[in-house]
PDB file of N, CA and C in Angstrom:
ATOM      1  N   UNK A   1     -82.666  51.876 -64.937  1.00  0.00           N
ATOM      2  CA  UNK A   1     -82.740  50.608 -64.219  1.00  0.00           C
ATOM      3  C   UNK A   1     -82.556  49.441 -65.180  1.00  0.00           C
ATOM      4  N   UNK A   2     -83.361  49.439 -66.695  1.00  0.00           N
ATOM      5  CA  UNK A   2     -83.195  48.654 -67.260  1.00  0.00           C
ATOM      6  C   UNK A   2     -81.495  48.216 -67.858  1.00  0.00           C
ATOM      7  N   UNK A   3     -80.963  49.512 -67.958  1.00  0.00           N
ATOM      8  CA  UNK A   3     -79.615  49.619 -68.804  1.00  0.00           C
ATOM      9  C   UNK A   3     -78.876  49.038 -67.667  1.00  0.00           C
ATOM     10  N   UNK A   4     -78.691  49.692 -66.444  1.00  0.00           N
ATOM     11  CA  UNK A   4     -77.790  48.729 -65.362  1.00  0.00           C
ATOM     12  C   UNK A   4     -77.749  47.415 -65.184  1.00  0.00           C
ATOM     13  N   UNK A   5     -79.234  46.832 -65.221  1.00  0.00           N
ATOM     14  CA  UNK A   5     -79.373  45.033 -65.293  1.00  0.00           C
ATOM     15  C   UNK A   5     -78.532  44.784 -66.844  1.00  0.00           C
ATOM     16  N   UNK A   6     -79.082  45.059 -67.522  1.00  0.00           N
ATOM     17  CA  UNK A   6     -78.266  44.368 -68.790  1.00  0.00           C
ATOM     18  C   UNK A   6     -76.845  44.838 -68.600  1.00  0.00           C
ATOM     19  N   UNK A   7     -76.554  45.703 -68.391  1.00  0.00           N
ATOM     20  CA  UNK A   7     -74.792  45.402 -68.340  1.00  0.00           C
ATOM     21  C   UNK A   7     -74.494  44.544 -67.478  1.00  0.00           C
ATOM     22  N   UNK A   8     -75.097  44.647 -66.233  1.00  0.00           N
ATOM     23  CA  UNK A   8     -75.016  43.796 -65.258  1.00  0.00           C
ATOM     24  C   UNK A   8     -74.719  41.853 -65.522  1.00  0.00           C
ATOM     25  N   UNK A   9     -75.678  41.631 -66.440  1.00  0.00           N
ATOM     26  CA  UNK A   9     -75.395  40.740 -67.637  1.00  0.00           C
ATOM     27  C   UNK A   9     -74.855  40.063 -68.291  1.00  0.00           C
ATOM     28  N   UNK A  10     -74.388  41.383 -68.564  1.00  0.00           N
ATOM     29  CA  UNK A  10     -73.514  41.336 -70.355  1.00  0.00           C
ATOM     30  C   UNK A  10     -71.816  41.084 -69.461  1.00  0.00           C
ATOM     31  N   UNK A  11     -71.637  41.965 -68.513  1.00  0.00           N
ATOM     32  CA  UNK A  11     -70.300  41.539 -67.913  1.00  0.00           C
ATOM     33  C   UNK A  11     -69.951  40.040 -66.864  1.00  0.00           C
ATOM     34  N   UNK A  12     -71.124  39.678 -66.493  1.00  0.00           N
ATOM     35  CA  UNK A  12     -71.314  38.234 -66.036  1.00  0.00           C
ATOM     36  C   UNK A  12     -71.173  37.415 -67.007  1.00  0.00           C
ATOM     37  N   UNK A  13     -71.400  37.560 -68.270  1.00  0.00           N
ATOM     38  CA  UNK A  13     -71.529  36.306 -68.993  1.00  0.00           C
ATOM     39  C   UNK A  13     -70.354  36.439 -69.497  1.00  0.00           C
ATOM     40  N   UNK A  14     -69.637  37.948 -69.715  1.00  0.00           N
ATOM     41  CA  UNK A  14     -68.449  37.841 -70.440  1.00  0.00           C
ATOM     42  C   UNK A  14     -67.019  37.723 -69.197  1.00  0.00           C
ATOM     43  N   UNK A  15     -67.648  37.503 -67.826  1.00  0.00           N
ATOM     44  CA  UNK A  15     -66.479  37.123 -67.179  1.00  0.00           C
ATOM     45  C   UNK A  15     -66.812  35.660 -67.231  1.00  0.00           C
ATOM     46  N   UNK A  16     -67.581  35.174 -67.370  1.00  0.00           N
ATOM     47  CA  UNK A  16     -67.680  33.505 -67.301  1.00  0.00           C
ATOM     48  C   UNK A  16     -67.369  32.971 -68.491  1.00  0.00           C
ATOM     49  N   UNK A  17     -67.476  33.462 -69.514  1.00  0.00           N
ATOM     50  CA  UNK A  17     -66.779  32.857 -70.905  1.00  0.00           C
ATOM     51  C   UNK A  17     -65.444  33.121 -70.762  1.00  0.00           C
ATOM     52  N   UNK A  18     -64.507  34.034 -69.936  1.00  0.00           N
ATOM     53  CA  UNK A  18     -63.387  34.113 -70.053  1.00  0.00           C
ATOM     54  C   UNK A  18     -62.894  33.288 -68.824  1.00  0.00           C
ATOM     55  N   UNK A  19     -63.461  32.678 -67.495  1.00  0.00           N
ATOM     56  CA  UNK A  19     -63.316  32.152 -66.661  1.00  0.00           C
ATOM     57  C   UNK A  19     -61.793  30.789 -66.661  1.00  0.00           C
ATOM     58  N   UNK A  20     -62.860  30.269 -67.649  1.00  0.00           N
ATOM     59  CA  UNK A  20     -61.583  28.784 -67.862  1.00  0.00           C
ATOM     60  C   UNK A  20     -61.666  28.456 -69.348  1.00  0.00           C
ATOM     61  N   UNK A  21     -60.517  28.502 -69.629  1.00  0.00           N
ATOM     62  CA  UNK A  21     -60.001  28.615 -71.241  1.00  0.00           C
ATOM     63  C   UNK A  21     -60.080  27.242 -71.640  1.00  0.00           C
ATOM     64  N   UNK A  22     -60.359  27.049 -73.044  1.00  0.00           N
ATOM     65  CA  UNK A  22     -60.895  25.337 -73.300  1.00  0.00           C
ATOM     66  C   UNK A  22     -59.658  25.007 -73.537  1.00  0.00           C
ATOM     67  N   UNK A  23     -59.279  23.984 -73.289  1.00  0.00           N
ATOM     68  CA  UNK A  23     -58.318  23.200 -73.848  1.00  0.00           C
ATOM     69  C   UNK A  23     -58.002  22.262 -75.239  1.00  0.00           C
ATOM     70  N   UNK A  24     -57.885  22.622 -76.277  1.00  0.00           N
ATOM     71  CA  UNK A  24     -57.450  22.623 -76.981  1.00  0.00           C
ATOM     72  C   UNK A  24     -57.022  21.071 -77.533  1.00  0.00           C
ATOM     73  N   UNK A  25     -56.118  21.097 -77.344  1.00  0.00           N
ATOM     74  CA  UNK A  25     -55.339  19.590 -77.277  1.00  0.00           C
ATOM     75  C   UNK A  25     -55.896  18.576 -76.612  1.00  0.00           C
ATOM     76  N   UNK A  26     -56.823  17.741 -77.417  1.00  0.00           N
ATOM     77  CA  UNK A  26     -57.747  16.640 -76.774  1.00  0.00           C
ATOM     78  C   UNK A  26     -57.339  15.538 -77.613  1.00  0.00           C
ATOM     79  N   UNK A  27     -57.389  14.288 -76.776  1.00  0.00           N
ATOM     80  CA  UNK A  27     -57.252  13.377 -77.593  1.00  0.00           C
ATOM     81  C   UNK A  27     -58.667  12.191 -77.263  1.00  0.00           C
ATOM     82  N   UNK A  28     -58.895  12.317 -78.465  1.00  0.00           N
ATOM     83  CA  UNK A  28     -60.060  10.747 -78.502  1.00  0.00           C
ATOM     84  C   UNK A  28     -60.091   9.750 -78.802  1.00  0.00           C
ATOM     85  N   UNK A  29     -59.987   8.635 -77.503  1.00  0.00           N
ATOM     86  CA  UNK A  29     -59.832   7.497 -78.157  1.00  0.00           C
ATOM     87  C   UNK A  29     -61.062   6.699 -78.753  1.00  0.00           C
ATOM     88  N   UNK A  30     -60.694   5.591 -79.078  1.00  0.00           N
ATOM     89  CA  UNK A  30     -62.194   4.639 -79.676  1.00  0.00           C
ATOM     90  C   UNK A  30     -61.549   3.079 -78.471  1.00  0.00           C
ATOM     91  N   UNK A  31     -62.183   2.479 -77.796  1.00  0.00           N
ATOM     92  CA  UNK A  31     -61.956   1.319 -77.404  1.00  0.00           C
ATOM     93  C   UNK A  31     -62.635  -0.050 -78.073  1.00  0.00           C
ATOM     94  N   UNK A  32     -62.034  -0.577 -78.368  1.00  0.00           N
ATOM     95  CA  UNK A  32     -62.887  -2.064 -79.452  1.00  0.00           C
ATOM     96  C   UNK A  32     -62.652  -3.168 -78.485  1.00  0.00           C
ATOM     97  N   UNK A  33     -63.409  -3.871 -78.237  1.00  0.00           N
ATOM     98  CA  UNK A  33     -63.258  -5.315 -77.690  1.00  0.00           C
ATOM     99  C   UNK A  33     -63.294  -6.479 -78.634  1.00  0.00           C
ATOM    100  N   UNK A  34     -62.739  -7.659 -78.220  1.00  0.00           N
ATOM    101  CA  UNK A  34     -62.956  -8.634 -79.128  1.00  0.00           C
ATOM    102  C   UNK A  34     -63.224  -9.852 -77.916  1.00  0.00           C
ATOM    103  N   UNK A  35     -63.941 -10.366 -78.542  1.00  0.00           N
ATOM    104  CA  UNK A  35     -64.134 -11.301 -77.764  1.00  0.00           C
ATOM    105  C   UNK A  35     -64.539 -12.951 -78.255  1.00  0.00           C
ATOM    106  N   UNK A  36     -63.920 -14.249 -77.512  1.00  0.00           N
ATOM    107  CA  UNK A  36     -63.325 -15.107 -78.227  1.00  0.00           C
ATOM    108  C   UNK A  36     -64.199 -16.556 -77.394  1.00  0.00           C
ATOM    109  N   UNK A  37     -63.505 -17.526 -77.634  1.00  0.00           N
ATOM    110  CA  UNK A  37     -64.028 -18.809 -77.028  1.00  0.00           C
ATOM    111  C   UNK A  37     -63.927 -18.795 -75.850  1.00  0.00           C
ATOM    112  N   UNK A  38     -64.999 -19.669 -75.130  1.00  0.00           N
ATOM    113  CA  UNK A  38     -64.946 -19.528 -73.512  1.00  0.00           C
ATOM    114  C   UNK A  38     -65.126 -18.534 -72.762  1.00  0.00           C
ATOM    115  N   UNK A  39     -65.329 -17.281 -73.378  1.00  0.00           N
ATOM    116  CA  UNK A  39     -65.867 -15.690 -72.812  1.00  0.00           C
ATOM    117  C   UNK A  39     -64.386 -15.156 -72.521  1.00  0.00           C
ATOM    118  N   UNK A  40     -63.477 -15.231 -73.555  1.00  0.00           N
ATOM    119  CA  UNK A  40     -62.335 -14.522 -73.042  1.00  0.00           C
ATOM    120  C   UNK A  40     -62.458 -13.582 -74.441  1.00  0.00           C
ATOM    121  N   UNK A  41     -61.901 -12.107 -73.916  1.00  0.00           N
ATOM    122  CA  UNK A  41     -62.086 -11.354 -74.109  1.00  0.00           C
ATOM    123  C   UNK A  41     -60.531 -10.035 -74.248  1.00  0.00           C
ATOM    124  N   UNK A  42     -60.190  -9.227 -75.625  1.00  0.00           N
ATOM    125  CA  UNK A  42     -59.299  -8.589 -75.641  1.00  0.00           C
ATOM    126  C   UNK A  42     -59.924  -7.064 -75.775  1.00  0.00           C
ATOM    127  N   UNK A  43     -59.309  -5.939 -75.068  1.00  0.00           N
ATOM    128  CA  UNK A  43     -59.724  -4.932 -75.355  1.00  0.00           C
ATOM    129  C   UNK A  43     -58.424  -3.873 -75.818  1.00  0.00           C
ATOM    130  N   UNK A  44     -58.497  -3.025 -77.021  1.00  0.00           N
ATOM    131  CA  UNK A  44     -57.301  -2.214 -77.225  1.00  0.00           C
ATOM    132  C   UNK A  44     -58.285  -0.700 -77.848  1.00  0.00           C
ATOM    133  N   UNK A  45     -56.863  -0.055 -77.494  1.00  0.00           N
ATOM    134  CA  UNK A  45     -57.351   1.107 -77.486  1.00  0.00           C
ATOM    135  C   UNK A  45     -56.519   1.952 -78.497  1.00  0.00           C
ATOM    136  N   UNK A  46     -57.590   2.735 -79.843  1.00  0.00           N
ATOM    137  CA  UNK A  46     -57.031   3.317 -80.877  1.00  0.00           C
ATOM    138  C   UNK A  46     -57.251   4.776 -80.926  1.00  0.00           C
ATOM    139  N   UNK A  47     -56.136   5.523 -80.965  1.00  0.00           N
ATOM    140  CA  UNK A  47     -56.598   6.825 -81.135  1.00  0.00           C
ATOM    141  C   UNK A  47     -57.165   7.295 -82.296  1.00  0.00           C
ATOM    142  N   UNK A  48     -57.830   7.992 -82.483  1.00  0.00           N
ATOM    143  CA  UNK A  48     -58.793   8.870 -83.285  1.00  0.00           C
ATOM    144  C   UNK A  48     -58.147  10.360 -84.004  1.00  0.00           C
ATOM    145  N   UNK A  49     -57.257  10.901 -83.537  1.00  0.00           N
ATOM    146  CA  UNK A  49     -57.002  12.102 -84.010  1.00  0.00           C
ATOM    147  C   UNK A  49     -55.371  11.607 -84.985  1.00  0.00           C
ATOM    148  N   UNK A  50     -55.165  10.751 -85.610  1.00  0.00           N
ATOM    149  CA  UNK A  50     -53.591  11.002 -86.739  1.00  0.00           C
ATOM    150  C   UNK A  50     -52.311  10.648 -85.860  1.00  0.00           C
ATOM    151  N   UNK A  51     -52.773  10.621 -84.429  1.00  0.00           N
ATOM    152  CA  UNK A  51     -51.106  10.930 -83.575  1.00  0.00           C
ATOM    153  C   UNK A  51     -50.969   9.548 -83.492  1.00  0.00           C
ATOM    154  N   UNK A  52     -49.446   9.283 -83.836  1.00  0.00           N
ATOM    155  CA  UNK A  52     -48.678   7.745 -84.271  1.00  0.00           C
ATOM    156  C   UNK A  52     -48.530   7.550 -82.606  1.00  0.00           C
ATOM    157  N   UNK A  53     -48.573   6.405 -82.112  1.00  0.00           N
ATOM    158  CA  UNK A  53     -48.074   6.273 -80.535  1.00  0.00           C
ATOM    159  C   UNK A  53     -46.831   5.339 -80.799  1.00  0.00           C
TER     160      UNK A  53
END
């Protein structure tokens, strides 16, 4: 009884780790604001990982 639950288990967790494959290729940006006279305000957005845009 005990050995059936743990496989029982062991193949649940190893169909759910194989479920949905991570993706890999992420990109992270950083967003900076600047902000100026009169409450006006610029926002740009820099990537984080080397890739030239």
């Amino acid at each position: 009884m005990k050995a059936s639950i743990i496989s029982t288990i062991v193949a649940t967790l190893l169909a759910a780790s194989n479920a949905a494959p991570v993706d890999t290729a992420r990109q992270f940006q950083a967003s900076i604001t600047f902000y100026g006279a009169a409450g006006a305000s610029f926002t740009q957005l820099f990537p984080t990982d080397d890739q030239i845009l």
